[in-house]
C-alpha atoms as a PDB file:
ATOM      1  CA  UNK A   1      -6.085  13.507   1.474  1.00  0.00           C
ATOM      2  CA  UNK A   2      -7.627  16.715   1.977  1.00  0.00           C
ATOM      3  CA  UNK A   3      -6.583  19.991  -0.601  1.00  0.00           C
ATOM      4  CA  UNK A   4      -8.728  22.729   1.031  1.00  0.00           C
ATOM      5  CA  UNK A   5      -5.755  25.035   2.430  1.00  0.00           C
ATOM      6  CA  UNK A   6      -7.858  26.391   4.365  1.00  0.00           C
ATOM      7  CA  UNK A   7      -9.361  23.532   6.345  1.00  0.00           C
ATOM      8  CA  UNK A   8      -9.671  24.605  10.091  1.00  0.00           C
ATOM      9  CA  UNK A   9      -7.377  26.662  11.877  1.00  0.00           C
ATOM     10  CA  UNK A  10      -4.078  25.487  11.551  1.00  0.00           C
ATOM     11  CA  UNK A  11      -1.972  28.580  13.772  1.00  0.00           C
ATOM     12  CA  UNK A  12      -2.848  26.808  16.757  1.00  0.00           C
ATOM     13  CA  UNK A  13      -1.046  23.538  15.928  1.00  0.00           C
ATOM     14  CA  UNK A  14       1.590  22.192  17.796  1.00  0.00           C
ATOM     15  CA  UNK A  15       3.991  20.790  15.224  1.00  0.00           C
ATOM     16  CA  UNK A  16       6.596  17.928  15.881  1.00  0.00           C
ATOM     17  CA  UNK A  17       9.317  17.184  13.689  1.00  0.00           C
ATOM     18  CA  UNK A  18       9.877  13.164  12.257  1.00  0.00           C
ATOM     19  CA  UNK A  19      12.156  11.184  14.536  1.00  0.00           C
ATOM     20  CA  UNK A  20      13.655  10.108  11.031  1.00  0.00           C
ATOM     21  CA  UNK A  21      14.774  13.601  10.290  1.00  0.00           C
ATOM     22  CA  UNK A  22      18.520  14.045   9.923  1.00  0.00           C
ATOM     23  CA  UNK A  23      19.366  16.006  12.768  1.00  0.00           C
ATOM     24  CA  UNK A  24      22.894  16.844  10.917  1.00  0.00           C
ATOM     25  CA  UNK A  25      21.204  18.199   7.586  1.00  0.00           C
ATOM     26  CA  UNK A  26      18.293  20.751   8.996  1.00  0.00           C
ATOM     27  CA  UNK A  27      16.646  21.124   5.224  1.00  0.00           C
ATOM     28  CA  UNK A  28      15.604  17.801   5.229  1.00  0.00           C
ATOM     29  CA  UNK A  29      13.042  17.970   8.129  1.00  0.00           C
ATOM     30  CA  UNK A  30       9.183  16.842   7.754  1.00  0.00           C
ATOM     31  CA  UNK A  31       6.896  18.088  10.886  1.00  0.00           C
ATOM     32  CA  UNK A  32       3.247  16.641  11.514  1.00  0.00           C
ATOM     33  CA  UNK A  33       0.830  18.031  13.851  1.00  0.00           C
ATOM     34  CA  UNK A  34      -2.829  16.617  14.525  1.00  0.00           C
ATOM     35  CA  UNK A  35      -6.024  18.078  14.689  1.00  0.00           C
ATOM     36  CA  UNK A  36      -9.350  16.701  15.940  1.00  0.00           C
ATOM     37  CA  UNK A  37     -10.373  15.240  12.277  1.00  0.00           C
ATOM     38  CA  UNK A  38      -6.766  15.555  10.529  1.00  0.00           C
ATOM     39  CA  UNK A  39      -3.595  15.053  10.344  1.00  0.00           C
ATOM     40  CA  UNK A  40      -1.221  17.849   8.611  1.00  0.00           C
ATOM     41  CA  UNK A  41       2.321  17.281   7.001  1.00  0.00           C
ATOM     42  CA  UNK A  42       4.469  20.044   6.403  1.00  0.00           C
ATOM     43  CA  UNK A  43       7.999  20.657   5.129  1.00  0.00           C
ATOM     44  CA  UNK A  44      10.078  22.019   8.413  1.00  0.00           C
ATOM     45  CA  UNK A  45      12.286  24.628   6.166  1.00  0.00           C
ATOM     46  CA  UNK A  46       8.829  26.242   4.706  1.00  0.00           C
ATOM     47  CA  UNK A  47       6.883  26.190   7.439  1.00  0.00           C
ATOM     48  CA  UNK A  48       4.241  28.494   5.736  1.00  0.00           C
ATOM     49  CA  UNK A  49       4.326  27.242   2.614  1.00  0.00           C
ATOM     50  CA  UNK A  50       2.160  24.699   1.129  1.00  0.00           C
ATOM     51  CA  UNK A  51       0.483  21.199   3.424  1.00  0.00           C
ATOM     52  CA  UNK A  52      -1.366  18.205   3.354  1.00  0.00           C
ATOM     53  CA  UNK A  53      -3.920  17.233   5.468  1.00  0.00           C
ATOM     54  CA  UNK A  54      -5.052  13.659   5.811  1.00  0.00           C
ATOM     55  CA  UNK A  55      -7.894  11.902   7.561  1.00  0.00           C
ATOM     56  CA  UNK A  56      -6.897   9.919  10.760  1.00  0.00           C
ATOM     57  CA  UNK A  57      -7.912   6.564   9.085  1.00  0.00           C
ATOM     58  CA  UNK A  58      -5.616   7.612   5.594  1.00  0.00           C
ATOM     59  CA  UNK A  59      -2.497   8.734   7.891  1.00  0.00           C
ATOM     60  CA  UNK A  60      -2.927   5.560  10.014  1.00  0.00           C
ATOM     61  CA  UNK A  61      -2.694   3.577   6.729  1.00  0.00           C
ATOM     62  CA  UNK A  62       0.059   5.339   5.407  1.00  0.00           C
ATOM     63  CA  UNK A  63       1.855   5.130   8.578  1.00  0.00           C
ATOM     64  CA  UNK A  64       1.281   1.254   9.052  1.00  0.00           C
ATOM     65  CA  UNK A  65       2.838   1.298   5.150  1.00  0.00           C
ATOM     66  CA  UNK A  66       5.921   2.913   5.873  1.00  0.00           C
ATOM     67  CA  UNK A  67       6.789   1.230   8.892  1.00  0.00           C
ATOM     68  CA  UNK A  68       7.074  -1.973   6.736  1.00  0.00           C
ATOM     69  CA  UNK A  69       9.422  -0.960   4.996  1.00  0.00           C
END
């Protein structure tokens, strides 16, 4: 995971929210968006607030992870 806030430009992002969201219960939303050497997670109801960044290969493994489950 990546903790520099400032890591590339992140305005530009086009950020999509999780098909997993509840579409009936709008705080509970997570939105990802990808860059060319990360991906970044956000929380949809504090869209400026704090978010992570990840490496493709970390996000890929995480993603493969959840997916089991």
């Amino acid at each position: 995971m990546i903790r520099n806030p400032s890591a590339g430009d992140a305005s530009a992002l086009k950020w999509v929210k999780s098909s997993y969201s509840d579409s009936s219960n709008g705080s509970e939303c997570v939105e990802v968006a990808t860059a060319p050497r990360t991906v970044r997670v956000r929380d949809s109801k504090n869209a400026h607030g704090p978010r992570l960044a990840f490496g493709p290969r970390a996000w890929a493994d995480f993603a493969a992870y959840v997916s089991e489950s």
